[in-house]
N, C-alpha and C. Protein backbone atom coordinates (compact mmCIF):
# COMPACT_ATOMS: atom_id res chain seq x y z
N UNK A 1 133.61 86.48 188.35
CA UNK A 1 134.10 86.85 187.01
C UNK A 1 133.92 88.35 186.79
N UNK A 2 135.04 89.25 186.51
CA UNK A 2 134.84 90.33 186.26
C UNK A 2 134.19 90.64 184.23
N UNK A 3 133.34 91.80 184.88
CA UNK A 3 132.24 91.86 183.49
C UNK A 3 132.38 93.66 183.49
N UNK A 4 132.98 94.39 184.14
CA UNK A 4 133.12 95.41 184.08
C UNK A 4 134.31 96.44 184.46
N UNK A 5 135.03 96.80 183.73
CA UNK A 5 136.52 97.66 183.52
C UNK A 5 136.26 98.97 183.55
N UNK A 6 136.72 99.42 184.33
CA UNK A 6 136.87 100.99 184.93
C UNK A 6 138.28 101.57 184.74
N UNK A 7 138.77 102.60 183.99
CA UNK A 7 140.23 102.86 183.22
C UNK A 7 140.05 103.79 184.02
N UNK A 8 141.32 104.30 184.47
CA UNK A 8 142.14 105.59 184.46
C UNK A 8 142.57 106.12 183.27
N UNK A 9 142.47 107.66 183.11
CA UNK A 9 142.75 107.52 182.05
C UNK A 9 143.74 108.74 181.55
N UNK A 10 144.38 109.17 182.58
CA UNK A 10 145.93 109.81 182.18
C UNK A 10 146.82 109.09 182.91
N UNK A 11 148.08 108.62 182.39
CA UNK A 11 149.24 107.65 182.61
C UNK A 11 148.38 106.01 182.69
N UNK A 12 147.43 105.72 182.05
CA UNK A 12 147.16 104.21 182.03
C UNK A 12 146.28 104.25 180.74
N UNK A 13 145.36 104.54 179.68
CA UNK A 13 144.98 104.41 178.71
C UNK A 13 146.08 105.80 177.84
N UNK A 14 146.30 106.86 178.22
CA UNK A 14 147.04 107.73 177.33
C UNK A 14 148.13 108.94 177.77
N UNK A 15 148.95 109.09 177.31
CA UNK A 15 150.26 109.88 177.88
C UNK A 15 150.00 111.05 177.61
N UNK A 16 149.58 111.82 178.32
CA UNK A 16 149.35 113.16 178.46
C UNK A 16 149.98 114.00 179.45
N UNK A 17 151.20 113.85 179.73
CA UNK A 17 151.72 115.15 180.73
C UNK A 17 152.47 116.13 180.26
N UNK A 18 153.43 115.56 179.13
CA UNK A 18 153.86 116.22 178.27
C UNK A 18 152.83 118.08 177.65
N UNK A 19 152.19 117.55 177.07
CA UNK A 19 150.98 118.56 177.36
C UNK A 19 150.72 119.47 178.05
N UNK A 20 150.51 118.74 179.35
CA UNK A 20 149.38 119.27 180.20
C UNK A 20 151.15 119.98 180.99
N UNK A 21 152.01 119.74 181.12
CA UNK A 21 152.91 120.60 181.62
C UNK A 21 153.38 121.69 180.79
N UNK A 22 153.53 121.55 179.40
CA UNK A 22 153.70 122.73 178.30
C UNK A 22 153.24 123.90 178.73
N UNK A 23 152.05 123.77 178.89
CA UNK A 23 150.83 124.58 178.62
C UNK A 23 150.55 125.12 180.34
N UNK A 24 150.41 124.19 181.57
CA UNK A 24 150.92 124.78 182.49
C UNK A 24 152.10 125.48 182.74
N UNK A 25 152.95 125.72 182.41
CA UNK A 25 154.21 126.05 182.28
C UNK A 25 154.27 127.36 181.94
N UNK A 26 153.75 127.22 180.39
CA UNK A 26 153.05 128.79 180.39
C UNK A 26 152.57 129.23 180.87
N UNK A 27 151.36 128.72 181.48
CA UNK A 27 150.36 129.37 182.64
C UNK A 27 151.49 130.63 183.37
N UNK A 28 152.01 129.79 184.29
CA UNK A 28 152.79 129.91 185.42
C UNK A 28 153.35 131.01 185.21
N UNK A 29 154.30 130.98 183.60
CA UNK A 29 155.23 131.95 183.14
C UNK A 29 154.73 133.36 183.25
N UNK A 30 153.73 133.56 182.40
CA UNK A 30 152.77 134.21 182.49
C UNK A 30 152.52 135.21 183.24
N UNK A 31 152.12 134.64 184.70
CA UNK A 31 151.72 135.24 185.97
C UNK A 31 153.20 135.23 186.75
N UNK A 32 154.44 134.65 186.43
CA UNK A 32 155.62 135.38 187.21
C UNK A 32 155.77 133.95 188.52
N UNK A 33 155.37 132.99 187.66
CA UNK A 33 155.51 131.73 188.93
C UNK A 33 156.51 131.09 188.40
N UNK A 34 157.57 130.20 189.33
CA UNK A 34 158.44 129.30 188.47
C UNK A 34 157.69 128.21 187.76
N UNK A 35 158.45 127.83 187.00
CA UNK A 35 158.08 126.43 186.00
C UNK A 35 158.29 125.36 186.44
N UNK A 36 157.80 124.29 185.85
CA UNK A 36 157.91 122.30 186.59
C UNK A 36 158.92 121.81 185.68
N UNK A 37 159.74 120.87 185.92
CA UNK A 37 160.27 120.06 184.89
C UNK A 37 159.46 118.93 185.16
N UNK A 38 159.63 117.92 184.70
CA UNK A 38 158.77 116.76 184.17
C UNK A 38 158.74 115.97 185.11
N UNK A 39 159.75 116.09 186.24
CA UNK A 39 159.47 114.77 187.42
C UNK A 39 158.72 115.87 188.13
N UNK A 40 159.04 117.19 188.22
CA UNK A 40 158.25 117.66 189.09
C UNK A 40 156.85 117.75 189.23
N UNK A 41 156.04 118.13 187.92
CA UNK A 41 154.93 117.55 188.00
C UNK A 41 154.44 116.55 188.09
N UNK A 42 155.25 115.30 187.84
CA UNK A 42 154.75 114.11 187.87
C UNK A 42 154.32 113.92 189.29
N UNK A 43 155.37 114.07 190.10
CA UNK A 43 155.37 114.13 191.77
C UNK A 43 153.55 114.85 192.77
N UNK A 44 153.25 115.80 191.51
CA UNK A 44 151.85 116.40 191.93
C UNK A 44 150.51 115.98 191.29
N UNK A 45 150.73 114.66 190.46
CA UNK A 45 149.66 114.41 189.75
C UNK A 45 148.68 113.65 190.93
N UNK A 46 147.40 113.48 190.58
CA UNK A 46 146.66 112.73 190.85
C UNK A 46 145.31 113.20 191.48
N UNK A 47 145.10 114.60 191.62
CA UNK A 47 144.02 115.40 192.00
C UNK A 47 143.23 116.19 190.71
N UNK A 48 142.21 116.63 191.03
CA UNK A 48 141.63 117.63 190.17
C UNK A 48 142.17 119.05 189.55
N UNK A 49 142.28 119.72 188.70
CA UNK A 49 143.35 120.71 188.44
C UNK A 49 142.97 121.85 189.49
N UNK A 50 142.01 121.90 190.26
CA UNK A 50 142.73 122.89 191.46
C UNK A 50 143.46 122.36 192.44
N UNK A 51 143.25 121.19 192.34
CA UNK A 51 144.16 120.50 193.61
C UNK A 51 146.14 120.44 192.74
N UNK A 52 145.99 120.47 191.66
CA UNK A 52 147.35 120.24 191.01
C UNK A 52 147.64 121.52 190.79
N UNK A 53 146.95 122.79 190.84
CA UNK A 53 147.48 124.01 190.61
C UNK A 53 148.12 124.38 192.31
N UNK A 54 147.12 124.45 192.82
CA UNK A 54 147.29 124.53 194.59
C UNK A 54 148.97 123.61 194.49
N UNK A 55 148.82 122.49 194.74
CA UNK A 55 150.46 121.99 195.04
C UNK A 55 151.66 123.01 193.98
N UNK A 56 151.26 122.83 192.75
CA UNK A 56 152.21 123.54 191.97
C UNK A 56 152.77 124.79 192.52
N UNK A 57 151.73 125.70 193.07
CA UNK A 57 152.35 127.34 193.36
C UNK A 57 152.43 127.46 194.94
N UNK A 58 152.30 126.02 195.54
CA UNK A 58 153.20 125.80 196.88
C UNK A 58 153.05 126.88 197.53
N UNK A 59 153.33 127.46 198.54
CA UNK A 59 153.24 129.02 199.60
C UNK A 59 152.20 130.23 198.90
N UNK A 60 152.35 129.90 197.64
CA UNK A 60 151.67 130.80 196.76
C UNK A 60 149.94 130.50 196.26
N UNK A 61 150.09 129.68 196.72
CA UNK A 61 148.77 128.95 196.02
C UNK A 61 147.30 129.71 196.97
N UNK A 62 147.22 130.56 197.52
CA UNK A 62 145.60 131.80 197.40
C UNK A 62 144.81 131.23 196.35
N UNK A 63 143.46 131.55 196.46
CA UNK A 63 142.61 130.97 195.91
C UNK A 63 142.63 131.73 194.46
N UNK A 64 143.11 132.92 194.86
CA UNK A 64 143.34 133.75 193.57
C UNK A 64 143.99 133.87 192.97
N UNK A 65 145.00 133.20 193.52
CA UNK A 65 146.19 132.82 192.27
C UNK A 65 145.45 131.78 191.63
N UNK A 66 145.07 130.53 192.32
CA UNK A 66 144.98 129.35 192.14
C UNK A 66 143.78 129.81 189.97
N UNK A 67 143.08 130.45 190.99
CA UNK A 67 141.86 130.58 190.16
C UNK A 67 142.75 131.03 188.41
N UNK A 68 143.43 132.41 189.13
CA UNK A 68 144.35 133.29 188.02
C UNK A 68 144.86 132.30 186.65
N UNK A 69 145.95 131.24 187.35
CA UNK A 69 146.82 130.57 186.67
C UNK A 69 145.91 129.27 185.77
N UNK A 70 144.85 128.75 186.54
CA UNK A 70 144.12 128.20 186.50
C UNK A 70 143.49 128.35 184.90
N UNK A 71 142.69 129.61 184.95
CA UNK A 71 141.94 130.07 183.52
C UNK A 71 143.04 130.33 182.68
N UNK A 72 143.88 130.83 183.00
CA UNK A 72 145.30 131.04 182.20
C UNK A 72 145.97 129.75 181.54
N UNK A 73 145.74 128.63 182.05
CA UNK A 73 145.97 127.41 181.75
C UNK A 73 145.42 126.60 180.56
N UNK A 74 143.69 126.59 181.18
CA UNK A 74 142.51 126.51 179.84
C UNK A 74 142.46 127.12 178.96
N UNK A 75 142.86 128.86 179.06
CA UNK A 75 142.79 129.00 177.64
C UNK A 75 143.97 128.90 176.99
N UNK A 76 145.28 128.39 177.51
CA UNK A 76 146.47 128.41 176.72
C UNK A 76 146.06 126.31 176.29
N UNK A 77 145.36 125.76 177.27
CA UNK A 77 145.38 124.06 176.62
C UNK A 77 144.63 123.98 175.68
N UNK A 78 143.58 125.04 175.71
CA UNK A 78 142.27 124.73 175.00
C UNK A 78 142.92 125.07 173.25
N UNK A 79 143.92 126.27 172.81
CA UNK A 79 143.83 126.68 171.90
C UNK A 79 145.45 125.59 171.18
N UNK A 80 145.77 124.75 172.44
CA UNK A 80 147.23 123.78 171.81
C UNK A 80 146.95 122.35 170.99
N UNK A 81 147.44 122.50 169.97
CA UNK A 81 147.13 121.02 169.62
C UNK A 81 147.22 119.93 169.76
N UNK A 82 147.68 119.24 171.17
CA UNK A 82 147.95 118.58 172.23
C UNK A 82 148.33 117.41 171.33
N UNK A 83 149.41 117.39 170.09
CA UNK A 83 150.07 116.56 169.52
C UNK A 83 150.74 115.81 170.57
N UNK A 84 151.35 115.77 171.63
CA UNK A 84 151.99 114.93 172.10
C UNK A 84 151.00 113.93 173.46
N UNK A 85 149.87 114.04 173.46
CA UNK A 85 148.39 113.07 173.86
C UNK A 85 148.12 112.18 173.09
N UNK A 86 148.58 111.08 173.31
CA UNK A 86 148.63 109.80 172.47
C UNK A 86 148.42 108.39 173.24
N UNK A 87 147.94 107.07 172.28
CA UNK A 87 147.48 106.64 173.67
C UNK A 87 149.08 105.61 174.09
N UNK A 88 148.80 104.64 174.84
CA UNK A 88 149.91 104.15 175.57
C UNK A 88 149.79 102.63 174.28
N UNK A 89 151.01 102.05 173.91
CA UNK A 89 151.18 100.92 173.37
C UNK A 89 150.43 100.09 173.65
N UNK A 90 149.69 99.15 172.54
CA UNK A 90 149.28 98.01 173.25
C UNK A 90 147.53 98.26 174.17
N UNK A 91 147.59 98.91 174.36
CA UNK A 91 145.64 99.31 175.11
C UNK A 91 145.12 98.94 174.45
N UNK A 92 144.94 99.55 173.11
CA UNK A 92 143.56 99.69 172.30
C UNK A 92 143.32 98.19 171.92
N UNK A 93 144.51 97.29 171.62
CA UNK A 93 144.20 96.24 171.47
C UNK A 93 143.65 95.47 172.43
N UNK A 94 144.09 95.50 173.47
CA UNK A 94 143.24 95.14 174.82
C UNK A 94 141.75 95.28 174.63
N UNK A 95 141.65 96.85 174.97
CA UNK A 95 140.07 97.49 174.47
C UNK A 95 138.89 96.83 173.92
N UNK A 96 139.69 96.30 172.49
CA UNK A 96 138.98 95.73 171.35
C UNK A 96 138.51 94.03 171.79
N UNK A 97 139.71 93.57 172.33
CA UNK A 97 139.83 92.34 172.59
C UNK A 97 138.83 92.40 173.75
N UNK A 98 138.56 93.04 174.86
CA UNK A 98 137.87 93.33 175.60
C UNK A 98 136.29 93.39 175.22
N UNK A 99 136.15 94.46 174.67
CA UNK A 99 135.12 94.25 173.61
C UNK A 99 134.31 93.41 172.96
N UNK A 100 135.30 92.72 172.88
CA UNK A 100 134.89 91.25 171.65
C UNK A 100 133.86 90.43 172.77
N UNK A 101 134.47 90.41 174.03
CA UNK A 101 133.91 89.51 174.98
C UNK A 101 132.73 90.24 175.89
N UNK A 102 132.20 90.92 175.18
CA UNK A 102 131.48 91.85 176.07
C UNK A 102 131.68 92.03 177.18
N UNK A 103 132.57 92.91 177.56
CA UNK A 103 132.89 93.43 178.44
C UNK A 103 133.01 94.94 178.95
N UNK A 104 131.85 95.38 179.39
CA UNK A 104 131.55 96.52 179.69
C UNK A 104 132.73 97.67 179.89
N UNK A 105 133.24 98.27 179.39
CA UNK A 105 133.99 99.79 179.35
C UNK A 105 134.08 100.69 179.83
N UNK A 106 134.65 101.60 180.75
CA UNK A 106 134.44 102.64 181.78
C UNK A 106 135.90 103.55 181.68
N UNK A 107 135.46 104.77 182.21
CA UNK A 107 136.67 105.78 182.47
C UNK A 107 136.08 106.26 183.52
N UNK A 108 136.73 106.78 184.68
CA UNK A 108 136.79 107.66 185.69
C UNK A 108 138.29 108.09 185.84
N UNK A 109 138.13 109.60 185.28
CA UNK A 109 139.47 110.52 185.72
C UNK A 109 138.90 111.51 186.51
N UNK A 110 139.98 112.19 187.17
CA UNK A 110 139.80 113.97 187.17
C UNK A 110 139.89 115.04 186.39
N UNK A 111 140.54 114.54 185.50
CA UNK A 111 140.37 115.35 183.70
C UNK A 111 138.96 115.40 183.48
N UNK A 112 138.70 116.63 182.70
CA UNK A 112 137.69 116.76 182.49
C UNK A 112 137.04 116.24 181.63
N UNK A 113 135.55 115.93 181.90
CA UNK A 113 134.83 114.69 180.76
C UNK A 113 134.70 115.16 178.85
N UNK A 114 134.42 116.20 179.18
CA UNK A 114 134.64 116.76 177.42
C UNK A 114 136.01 116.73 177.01
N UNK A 115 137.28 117.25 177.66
CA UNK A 115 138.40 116.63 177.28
C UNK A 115 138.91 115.09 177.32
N UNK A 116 138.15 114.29 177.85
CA UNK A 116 138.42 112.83 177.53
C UNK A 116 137.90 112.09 176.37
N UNK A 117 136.78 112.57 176.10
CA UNK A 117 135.80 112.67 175.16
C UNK A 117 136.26 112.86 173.82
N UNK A 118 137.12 114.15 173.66
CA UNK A 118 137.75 114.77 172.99
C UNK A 118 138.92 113.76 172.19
N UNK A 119 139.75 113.01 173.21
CA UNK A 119 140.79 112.37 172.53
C UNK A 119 140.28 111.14 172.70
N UNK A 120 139.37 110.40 172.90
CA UNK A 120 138.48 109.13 172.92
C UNK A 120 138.09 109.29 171.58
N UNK A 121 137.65 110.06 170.95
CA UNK A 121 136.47 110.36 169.82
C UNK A 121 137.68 110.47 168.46
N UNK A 122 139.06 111.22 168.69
CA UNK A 122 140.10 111.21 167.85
C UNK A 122 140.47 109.98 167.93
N UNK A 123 140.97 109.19 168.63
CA UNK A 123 141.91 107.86 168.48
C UNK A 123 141.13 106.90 168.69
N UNK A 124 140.30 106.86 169.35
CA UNK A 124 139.19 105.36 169.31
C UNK A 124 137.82 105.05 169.21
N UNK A 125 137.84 106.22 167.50
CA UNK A 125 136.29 105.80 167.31
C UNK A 125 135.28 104.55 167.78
N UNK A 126 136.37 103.60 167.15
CA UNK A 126 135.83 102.37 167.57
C UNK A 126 135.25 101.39 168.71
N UNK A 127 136.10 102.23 170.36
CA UNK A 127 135.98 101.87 171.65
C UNK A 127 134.75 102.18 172.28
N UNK A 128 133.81 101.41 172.30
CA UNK A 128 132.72 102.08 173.02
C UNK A 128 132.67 101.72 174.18
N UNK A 129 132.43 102.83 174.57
CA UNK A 129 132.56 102.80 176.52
C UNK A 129 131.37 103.30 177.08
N UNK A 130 131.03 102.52 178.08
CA UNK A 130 129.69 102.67 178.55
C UNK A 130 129.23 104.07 179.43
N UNK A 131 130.47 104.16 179.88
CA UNK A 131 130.17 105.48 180.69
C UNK A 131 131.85 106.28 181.10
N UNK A 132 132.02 107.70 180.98
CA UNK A 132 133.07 108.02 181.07
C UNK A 132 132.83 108.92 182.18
N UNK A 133 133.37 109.25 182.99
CA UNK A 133 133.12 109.95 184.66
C UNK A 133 134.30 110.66 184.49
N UNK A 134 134.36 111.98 184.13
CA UNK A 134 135.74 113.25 184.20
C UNK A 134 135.03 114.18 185.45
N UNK A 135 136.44 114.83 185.79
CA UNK A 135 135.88 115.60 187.01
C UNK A 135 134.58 116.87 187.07
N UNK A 136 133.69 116.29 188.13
CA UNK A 136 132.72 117.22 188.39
C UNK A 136 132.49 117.90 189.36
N UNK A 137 132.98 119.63 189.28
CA UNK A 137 132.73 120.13 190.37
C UNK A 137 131.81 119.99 191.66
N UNK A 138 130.33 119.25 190.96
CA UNK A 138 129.55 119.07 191.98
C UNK A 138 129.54 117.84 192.92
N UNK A 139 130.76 117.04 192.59
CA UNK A 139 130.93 115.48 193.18
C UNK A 139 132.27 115.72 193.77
N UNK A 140 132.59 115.14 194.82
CA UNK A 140 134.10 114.72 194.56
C UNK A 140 135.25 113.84 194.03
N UNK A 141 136.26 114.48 193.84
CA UNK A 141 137.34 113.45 192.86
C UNK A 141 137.67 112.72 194.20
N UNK A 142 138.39 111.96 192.80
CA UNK A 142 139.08 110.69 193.37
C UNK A 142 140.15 111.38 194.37
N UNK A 143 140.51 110.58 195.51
CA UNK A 143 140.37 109.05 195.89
C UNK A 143 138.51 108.87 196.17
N UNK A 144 137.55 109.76 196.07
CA UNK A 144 136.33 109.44 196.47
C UNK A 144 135.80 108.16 195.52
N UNK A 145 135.07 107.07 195.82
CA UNK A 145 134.58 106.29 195.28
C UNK A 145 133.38 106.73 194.62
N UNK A 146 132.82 107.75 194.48
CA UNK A 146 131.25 108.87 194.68
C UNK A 146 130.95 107.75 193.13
N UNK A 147 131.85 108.36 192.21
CA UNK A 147 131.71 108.06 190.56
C UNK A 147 131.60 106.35 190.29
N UNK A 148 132.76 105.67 191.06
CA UNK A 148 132.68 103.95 190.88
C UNK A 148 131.15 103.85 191.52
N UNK A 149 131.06 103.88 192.50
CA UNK A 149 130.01 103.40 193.32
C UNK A 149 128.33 104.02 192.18
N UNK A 150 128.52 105.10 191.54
CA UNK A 150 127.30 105.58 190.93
C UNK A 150 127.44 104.45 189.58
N UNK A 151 128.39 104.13 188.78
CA UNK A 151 128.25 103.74 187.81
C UNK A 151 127.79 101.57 188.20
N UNK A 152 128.75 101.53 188.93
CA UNK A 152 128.20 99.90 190.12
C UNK A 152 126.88 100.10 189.70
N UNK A 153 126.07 101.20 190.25
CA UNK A 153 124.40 101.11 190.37
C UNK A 153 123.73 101.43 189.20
N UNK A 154 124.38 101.95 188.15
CA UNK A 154 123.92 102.61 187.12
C UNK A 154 123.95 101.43 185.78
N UNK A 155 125.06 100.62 186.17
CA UNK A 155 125.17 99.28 185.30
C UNK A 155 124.99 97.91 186.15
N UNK A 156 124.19 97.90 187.02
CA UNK A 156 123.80 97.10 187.58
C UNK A 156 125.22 95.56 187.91
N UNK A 157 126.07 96.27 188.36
CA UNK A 157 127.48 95.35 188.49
C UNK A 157 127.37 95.08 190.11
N UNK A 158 127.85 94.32 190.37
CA UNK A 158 128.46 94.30 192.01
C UNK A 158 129.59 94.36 192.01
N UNK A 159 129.89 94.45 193.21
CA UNK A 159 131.57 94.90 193.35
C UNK A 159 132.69 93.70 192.84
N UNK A 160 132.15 92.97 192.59
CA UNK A 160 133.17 91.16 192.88
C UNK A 160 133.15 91.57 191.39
N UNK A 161 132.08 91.80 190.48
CA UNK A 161 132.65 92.12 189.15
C UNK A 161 133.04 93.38 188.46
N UNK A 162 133.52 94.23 189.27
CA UNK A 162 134.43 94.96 188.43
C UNK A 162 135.77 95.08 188.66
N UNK A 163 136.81 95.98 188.56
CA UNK A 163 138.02 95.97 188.38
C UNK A 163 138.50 97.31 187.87
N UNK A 164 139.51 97.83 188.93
CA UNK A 164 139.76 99.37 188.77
C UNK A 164 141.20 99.25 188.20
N UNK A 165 141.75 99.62 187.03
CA UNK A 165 142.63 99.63 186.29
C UNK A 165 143.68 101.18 186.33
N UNK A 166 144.67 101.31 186.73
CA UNK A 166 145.07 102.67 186.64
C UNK A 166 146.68 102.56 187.37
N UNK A 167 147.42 103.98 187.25
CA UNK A 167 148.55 103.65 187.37
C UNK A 167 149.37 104.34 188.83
N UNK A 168 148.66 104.50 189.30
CA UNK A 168 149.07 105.64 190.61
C UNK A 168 148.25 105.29 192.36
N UNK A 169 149.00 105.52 193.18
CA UNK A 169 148.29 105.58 194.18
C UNK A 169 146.87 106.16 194.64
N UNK A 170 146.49 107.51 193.92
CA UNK A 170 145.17 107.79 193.68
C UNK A 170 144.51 106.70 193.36
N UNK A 171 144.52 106.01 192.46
CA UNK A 171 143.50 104.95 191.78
C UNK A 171 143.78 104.05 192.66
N UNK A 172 144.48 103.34 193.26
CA UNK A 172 144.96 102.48 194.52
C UNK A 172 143.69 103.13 195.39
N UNK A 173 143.72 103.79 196.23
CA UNK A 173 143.09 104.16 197.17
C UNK A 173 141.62 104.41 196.75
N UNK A 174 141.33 105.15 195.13
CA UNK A 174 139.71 104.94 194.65
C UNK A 174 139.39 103.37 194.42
N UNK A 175 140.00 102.47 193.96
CA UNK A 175 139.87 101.25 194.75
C UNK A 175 139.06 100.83 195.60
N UNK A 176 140.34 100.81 196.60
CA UNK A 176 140.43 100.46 198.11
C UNK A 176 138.54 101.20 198.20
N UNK A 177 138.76 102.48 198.43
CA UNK A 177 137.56 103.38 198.54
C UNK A 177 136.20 102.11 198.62
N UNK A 178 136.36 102.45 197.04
CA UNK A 178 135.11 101.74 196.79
C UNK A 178 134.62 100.37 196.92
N UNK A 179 135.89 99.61 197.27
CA UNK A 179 136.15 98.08 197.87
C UNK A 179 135.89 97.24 196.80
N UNK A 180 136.50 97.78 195.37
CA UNK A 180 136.45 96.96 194.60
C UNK A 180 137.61 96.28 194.04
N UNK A 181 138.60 95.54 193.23
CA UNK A 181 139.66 95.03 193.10
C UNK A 181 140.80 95.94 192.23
N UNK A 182 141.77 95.98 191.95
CA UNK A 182 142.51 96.96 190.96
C UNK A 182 143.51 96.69 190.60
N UNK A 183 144.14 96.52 189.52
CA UNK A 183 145.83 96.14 188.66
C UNK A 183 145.99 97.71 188.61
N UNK A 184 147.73 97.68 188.60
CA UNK A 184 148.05 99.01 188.13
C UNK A 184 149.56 98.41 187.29
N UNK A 185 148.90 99.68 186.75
CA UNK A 185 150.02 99.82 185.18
C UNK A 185 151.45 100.24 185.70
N UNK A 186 152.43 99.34 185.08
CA UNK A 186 153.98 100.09 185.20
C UNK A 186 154.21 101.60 184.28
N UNK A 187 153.60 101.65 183.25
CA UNK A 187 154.00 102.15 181.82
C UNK A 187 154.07 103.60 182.42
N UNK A 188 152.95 104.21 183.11
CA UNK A 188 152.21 105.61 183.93
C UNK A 188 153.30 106.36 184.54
N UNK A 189 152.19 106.98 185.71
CA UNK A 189 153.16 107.92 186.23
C UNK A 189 153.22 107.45 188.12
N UNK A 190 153.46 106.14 187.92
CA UNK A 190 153.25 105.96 189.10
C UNK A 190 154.76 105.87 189.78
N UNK A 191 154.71 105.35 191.16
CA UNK A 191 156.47 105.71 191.92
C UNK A 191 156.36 104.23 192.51
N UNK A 192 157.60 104.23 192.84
CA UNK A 192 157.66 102.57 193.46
C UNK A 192 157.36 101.96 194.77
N UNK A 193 156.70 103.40 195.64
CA UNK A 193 155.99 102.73 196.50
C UNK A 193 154.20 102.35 195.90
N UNK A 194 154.25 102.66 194.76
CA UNK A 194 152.68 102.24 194.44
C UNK A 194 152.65 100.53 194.06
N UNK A 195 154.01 100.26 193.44
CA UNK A 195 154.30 99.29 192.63
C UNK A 195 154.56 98.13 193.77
N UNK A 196 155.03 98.71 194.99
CA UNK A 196 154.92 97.67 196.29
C UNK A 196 153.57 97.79 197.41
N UNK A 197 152.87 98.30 196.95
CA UNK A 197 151.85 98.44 197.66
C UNK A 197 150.57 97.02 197.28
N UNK A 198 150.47 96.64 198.33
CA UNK A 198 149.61 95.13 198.97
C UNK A 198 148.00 95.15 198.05
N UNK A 199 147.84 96.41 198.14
CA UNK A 199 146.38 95.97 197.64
C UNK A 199 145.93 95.59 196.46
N UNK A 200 147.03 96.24 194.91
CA UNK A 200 146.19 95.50 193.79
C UNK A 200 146.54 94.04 193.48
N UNK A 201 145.72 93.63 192.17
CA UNK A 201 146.08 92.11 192.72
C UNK A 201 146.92 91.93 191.33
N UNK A 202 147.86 92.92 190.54
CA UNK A 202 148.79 92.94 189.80
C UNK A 202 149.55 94.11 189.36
N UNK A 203 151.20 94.38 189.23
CA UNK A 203 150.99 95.51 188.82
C UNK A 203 151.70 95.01 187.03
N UNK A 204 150.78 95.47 186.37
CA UNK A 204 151.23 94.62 185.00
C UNK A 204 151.90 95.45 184.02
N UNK A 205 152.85 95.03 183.63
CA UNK A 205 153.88 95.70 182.63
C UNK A 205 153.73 95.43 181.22
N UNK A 206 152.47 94.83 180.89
CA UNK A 206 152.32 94.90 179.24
C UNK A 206 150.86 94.53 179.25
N UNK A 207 150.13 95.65 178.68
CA UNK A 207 149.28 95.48 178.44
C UNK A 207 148.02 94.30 178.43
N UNK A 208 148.95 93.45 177.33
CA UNK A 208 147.97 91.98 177.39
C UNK A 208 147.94 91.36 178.65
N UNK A 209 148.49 91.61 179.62
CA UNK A 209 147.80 91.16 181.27
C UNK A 209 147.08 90.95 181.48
N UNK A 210 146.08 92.28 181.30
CA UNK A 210 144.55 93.27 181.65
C UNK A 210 143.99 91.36 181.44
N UNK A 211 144.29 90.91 180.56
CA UNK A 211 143.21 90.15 180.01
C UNK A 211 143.02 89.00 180.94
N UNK A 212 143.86 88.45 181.37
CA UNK A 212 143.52 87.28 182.17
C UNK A 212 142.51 87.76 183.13
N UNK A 213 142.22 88.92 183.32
CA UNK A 213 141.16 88.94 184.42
C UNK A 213 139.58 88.72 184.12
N UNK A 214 139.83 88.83 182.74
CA UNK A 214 138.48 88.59 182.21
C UNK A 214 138.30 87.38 181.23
């Protein structure tokens, strides 16, 4: 019986690319780099933002650009009112319903933990989550299992009860990684070889799914 839920949490709890490409975009502009349209970044998601800056400026990507565009980025996201970060239909009720049954709560992204924090604390006062894992320079991101496997030991779970929730091949493979089980979301930013891929054990297109697993 699964007793513990581990979210992804850009393209599977909340839609944030919109955003996070605006504001990269500018970055880019900025420093004299071309711009993404919206599949194009989608195509580079799933790493830590040096790993998504690095793909973005392609031939260009030096550590010093990387770094350049990079801070140029934070302080153009940090000062935007990231109105269009909202969460995905249908979750929170999950969440709650989740909740009800005590059922332990988790996030592991590569977004950073004070920015998850940030729009957790605006839209779901109410969600309490046991532990939220955003990217830490001193660990590695996902696909590394480093974060599942610390929180397994930290909430005393075994692997048979938890369940990695998320919408992309990254989370597929942090999974796999950590050898624990995983549904992935249609709603995200995932592509259709994720959606045929063998290992999760659903890929669910409405929310209220999540639930039969618990």
């Amino acid at each position: 019986m699964k007793r513990f839920a581990i979210f992804d949490f850009d393209g599977t709890l909340f839609d944030s690319i919109d955003d996070v490409r605006i504001c990269l975009n500018e970055a880019l502009s900025r420093h004299g780099f071309p711009t993404l349209t919206h599949d194009e970044y989608v195509k580079r998601l799933g790493g830590n933002i040096d790993e998504i800056v690095s793909l973005v400026l392609k031939d260009k990507n030096t550590a010093e650009n990387i770094e350049m565009v990079k801070e140029t980025y934070w302080e153009i996201y940090g000062a935007s009112p990231k109105e269009n970060t909202l969460p995905f239909d249908g979750v929170k009720d999950v969440l709650l319903e989740l909740q009800s049954r005590n059922i332990s709560l988790a996030i592991h992204s590569n977004r950073g933990t004070d920015s998850i924090r940030h729009f957790i604390d605006k839209h779901w006062p109410d969600i309490d989550f046991a532990a939220i894992e955003g990217h830490n320079p001193a660990y590695p991101s996902k696909p590394s299992p480093c974060a599942v496997k610390r929180m397994g030991r930290k909430f005393k779970v075994t692997k048979d009860e938890q369940i990695y929730i998320g919408d992309s091949s990254t989370d597929i493979e942090t999974a796999k990684n950590a050898e624990i089980d995983c549904l992935i979301v249609k709603w995200g930013y995932g592509f259709q070889e994720d959606y045929e891929n063998e290992y999760p054990l659903e890929i669910i297109e409405d929310a209220s799914q999540i639930l039969k697993y618990f």
